[in-house]
PDB file of N, CA and C in Angstrom:
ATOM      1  N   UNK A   1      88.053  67.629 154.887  1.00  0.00           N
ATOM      2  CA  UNK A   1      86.611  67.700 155.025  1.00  0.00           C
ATOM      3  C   UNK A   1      86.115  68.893 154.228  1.00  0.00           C
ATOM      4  N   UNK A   2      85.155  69.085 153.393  1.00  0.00           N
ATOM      5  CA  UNK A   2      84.423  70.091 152.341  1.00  0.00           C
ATOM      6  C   UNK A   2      83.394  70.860 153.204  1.00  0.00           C
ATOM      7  N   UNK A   3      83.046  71.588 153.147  1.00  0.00           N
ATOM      8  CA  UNK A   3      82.336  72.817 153.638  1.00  0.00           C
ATOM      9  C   UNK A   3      81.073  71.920 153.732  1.00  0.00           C
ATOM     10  N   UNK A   4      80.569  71.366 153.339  1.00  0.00           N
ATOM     11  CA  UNK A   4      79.437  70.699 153.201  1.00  0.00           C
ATOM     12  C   UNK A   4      78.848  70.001 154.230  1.00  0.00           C
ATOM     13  N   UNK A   5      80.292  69.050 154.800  1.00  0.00           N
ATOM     14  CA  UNK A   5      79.978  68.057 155.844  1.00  0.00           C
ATOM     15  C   UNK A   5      80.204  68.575 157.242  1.00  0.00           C
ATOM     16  N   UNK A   6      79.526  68.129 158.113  1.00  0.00           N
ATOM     17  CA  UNK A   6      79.804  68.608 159.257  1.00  0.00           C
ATOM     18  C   UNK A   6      80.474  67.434 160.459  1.00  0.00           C
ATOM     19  N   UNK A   7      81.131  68.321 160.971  1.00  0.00           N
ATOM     20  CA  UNK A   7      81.883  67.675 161.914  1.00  0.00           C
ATOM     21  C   UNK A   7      80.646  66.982 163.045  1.00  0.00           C
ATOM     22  N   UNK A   8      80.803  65.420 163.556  1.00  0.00           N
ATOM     23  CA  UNK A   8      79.977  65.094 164.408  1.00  0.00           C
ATOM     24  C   UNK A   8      80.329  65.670 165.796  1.00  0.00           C
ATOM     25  N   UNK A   9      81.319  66.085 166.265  1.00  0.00           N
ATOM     26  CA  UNK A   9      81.583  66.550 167.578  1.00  0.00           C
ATOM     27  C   UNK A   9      81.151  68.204 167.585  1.00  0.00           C
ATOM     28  N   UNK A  10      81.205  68.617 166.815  1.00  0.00           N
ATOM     29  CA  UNK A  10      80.553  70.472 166.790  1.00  0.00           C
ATOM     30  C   UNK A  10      78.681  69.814 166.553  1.00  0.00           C
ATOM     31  N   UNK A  11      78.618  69.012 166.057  1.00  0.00           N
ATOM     32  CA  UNK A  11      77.199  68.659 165.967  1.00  0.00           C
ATOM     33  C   UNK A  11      76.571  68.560 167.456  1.00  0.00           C
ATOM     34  N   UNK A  12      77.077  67.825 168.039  1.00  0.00           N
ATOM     35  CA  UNK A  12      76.665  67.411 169.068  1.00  0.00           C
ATOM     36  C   UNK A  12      76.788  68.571 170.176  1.00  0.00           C
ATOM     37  N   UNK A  13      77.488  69.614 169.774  1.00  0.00           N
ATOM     38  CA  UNK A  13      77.588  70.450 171.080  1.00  0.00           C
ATOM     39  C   UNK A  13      76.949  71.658 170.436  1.00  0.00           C
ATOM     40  N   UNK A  14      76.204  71.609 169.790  1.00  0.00           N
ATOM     41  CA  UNK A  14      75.289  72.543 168.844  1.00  0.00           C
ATOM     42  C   UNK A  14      74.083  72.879 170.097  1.00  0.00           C
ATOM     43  N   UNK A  15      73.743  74.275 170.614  1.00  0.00           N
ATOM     44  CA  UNK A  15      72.964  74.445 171.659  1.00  0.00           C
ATOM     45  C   UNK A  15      72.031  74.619 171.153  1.00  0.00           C
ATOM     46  N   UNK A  16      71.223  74.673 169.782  1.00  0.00           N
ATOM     47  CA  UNK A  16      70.142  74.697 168.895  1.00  0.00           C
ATOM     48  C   UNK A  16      69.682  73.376 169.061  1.00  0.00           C
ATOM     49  N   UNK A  17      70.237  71.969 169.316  1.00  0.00           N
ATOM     50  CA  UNK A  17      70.040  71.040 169.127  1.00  0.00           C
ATOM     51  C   UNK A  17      69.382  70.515 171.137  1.00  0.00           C
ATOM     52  N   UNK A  18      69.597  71.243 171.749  1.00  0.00           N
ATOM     53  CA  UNK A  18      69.270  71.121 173.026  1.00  0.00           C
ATOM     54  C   UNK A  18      67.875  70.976 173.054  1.00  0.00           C
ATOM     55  N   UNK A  19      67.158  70.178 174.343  1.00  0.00           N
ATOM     56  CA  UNK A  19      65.723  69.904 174.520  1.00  0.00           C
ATOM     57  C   UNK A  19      65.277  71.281 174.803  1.00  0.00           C
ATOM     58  N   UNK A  20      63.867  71.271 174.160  1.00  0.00           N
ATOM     59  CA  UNK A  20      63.297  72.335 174.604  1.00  0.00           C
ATOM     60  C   UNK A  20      62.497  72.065 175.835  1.00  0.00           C
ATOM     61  N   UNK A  21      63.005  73.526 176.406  1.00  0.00           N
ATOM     62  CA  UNK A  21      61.904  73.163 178.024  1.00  0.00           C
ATOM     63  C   UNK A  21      60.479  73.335 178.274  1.00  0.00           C
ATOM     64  N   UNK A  22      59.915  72.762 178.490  1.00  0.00           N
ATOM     65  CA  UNK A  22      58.633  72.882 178.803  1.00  0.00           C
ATOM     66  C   UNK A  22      57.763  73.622 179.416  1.00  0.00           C
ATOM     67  N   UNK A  23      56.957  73.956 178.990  1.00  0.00           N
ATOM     68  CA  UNK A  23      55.616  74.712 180.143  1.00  0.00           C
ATOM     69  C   UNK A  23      54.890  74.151 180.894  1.00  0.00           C
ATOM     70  N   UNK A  24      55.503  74.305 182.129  1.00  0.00           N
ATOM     71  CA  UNK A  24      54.811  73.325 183.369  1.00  0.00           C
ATOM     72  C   UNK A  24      53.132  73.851 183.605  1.00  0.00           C
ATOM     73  N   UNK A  25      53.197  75.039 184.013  1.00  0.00           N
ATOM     74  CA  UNK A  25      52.016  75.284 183.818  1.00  0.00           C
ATOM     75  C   UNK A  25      50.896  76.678 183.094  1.00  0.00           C
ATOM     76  N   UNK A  26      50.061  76.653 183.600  1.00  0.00           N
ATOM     77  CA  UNK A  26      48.868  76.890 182.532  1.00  0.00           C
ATOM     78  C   UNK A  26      49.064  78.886 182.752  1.00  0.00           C
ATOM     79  N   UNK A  27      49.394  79.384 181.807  1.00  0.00           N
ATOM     80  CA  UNK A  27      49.948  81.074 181.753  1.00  0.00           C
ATOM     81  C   UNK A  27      48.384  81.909 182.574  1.00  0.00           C
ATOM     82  N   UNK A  28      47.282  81.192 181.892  1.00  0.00           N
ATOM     83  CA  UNK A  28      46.685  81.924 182.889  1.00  0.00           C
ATOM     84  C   UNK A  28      46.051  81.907 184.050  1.00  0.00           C
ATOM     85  N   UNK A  29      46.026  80.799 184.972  1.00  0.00           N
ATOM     86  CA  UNK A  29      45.536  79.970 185.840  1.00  0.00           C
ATOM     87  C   UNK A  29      46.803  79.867 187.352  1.00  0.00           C
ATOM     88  N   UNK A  30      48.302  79.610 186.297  1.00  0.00           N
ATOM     89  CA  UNK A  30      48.825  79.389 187.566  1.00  0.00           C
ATOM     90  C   UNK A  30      48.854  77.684 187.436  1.00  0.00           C
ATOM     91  N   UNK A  31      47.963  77.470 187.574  1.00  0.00           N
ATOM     92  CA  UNK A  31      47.859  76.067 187.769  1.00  0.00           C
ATOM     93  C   UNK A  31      48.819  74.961 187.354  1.00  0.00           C
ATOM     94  N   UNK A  32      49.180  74.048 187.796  1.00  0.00           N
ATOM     95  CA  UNK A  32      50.552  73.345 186.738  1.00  0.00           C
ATOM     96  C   UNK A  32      49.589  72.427 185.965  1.00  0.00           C
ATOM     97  N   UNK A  33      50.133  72.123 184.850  1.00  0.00           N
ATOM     98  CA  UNK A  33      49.687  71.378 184.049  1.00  0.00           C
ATOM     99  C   UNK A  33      49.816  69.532 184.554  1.00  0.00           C
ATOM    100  N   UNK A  34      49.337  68.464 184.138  1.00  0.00           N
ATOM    101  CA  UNK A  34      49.282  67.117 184.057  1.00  0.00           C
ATOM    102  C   UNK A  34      50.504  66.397 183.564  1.00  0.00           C
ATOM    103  N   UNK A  35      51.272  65.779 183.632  1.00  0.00           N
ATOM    104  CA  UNK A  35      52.812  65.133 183.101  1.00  0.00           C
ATOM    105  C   UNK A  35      51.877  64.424 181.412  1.00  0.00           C
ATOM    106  N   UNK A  36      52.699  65.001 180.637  1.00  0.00           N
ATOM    107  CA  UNK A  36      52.423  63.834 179.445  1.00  0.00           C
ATOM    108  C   UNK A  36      52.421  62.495 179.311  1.00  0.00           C
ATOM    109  N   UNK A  37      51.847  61.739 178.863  1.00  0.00           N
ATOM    110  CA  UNK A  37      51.400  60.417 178.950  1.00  0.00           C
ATOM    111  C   UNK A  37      51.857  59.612 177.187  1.00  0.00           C
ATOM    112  N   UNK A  38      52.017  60.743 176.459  1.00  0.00           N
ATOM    113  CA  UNK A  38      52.277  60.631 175.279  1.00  0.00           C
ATOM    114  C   UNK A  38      53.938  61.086 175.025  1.00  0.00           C
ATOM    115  N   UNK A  39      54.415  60.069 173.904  1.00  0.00           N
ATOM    116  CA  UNK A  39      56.077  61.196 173.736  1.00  0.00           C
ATOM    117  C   UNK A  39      55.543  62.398 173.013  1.00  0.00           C
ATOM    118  N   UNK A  40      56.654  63.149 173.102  1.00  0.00           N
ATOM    119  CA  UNK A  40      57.035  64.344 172.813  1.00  0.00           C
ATOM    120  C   UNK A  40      56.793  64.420 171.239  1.00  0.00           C
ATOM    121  N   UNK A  41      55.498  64.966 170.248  1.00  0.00           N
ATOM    122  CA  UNK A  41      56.190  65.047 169.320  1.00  0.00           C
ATOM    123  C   UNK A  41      56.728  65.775 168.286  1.00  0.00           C
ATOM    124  N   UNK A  42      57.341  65.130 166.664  1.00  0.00           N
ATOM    125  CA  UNK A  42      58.840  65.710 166.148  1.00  0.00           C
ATOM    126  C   UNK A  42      58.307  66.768 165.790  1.00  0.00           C
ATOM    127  N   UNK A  43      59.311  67.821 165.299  1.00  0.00           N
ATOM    128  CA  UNK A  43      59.233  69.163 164.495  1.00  0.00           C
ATOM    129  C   UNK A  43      58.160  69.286 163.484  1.00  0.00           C
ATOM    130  N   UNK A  44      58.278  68.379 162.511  1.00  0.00           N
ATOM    131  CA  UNK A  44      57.662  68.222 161.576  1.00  0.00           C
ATOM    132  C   UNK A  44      55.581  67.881 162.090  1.00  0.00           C
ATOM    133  N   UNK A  45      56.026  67.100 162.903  1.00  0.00           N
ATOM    134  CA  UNK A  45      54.361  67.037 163.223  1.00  0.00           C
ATOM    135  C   UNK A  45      53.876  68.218 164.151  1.00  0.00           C
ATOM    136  N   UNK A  46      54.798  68.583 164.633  1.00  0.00           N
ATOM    137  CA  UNK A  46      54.310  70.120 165.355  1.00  0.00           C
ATOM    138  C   UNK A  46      53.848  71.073 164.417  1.00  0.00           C
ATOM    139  N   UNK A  47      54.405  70.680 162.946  1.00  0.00           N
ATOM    140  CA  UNK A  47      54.453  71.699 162.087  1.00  0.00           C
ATOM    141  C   UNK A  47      52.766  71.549 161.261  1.00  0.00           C
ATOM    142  N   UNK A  48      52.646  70.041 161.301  1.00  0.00           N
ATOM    143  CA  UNK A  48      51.121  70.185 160.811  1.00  0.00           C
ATOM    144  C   UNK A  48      50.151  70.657 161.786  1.00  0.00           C
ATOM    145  N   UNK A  49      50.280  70.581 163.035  1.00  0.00           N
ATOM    146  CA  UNK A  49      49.760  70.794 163.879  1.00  0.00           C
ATOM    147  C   UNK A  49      49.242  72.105 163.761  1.00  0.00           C
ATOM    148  N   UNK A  50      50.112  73.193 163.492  1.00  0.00           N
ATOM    149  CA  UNK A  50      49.781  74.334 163.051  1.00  0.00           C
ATOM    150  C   UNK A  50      48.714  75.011 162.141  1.00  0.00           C
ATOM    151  N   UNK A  51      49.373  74.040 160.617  1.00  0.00           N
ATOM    152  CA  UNK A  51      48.617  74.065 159.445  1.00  0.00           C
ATOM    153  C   UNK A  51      47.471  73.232 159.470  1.00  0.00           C
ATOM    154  N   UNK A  52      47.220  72.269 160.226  1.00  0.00           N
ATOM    155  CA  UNK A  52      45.926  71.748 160.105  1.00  0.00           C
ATOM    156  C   UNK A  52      44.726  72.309 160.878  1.00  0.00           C
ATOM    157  N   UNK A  53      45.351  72.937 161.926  1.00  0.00           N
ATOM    158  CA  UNK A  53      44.460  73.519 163.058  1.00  0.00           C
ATOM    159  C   UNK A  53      44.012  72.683 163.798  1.00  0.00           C
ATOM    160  N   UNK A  54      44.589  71.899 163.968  1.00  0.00           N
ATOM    161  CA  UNK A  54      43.982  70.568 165.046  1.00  0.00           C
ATOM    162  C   UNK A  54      45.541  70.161 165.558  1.00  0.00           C
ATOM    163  N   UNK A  55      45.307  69.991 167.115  1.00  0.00           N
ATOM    164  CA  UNK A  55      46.831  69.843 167.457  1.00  0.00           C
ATOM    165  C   UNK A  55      46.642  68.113 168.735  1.00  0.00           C
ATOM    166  N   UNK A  56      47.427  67.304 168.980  1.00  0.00           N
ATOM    167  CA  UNK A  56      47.103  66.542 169.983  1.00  0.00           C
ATOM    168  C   UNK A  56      47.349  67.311 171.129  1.00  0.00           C
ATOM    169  N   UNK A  57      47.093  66.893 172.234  1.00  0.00           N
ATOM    170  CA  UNK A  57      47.594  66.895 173.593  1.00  0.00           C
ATOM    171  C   UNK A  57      48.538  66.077 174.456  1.00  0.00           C
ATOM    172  N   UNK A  58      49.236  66.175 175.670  1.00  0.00           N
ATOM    173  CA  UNK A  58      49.954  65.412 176.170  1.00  0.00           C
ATOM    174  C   UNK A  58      49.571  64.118 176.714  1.00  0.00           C
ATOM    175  N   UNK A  59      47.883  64.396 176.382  1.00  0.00           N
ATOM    176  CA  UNK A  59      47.363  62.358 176.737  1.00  0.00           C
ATOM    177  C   UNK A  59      46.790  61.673 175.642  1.00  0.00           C
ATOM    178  N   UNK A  60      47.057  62.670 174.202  1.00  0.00           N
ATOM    179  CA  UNK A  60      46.618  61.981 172.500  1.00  0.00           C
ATOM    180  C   UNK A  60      44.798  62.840 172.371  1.00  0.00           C
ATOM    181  N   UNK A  61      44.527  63.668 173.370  1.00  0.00           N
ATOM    182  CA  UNK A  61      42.902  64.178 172.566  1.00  0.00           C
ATOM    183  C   UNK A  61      43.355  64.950 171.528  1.00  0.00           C
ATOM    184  N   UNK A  62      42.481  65.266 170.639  1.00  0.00           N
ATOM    185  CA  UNK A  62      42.420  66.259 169.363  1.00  0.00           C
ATOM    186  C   UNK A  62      41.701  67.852 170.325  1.00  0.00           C
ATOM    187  N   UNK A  63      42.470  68.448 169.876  1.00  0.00           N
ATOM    188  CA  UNK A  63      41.685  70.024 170.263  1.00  0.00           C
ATOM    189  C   UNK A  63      42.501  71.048 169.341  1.00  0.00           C
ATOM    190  N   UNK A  64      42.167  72.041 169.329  1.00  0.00           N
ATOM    191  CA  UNK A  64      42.759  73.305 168.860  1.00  0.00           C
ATOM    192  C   UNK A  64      43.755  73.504 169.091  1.00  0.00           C
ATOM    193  N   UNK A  65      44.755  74.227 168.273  1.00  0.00           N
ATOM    194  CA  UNK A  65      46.336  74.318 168.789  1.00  0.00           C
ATOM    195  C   UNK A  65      46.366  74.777 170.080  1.00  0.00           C
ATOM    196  N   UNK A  66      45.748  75.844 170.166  1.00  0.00           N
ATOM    197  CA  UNK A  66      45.795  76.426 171.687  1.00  0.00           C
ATOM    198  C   UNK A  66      44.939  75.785 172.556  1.00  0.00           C
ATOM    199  N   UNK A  67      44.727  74.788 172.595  1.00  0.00           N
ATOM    200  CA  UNK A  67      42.936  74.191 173.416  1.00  0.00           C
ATOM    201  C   UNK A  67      43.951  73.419 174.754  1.00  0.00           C
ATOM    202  N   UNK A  68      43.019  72.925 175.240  1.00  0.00           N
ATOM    203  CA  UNK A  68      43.231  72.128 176.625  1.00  0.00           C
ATOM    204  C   UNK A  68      41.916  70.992 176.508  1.00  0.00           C
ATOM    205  N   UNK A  69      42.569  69.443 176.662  1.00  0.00           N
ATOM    206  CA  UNK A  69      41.680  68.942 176.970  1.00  0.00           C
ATOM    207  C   UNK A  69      40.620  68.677 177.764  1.00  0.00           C
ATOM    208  N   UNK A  70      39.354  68.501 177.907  1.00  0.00           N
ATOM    209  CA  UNK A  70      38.984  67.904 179.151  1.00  0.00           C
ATOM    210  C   UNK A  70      39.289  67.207 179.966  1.00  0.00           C
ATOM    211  N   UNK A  71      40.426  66.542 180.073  1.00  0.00           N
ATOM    212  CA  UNK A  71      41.341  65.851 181.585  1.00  0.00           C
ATOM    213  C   UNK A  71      42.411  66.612 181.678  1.00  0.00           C
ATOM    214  N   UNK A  72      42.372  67.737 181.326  1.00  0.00           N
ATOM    215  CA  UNK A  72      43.150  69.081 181.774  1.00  0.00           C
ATOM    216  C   UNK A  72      44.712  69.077 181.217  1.00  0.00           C
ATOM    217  N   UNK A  73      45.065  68.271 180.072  1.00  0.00           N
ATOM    218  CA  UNK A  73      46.274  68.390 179.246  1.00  0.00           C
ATOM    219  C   UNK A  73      46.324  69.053 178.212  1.00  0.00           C
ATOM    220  N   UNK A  74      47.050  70.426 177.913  1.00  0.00           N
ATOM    221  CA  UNK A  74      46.832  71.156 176.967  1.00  0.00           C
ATOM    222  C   UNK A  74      47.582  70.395 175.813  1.00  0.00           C
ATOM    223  N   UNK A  75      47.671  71.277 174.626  1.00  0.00           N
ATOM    224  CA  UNK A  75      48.148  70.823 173.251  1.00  0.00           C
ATOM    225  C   UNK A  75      49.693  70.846 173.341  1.00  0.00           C
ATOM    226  N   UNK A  76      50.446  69.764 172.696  1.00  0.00           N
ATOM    227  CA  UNK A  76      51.867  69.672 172.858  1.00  0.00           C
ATOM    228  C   UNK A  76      52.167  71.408 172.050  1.00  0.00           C
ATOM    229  N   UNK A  77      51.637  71.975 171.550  1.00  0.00           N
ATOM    230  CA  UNK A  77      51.991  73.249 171.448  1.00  0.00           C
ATOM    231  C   UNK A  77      52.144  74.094 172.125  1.00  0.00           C
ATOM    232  N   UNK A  78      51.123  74.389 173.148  1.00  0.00           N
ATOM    233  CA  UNK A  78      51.312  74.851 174.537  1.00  0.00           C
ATOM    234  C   UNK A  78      52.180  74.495 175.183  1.00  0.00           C
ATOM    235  N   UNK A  79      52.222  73.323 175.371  1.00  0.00           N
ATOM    236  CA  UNK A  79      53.700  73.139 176.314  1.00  0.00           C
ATOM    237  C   UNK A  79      54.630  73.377 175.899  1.00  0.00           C
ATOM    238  N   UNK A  80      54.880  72.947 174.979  1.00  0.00           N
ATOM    239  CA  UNK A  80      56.154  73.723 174.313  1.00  0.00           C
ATOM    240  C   UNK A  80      56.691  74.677 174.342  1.00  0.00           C
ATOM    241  N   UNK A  81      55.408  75.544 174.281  1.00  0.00           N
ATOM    242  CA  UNK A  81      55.538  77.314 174.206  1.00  0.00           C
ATOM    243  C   UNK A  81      55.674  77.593 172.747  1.00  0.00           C
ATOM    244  N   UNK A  82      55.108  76.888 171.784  1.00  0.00           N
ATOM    245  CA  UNK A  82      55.478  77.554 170.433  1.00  0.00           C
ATOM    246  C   UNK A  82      54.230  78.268 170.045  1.00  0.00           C
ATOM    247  N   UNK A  83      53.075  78.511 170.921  1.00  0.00           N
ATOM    248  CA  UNK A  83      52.031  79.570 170.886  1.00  0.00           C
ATOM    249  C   UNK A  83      51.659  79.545 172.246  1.00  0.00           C
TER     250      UNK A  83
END
């Protein structure tokens, strides 16, 4: 095997590759947040999320990366915890 390729069994036990845990609830309130209604989504769209300044939420509204909808589901960024 060449330096290049990676073994699928070290892949899989890669702890980088583990789910990230979630933010149940709201940092300044206390309050727990609403269960998502939407999947989870990938890296890459988290990543426009950033750069566009418009992020979804866990029930699909548009708000600000940091925003919270009006039916009280913040931005899959928030939950995440990646701001």
């Amino acid at each position: 095997m060449s330096q290049n390729q990676i073994s699928p069994s070290r892949a899989a036990d890669d702890p980088d590759d583990a789910l990230v845990p979630h933010v149940l609830h709201d940092p300044d309130t206390g309050l727990p947040w609403p269960d998502p209604t939407t999947p989870e989504p990938d890296f890459v769209t988290l990543a426009q999320f950033l750069f566009e300044a418009i992020a979804a939420t866990t029930d699909g509204c548009l708000v600000e990366p940091d925003g919270v909808c009006r039916h009280g589901h913040p931005s899959w960024l928030l939950r995440l915890g990646v701001i």
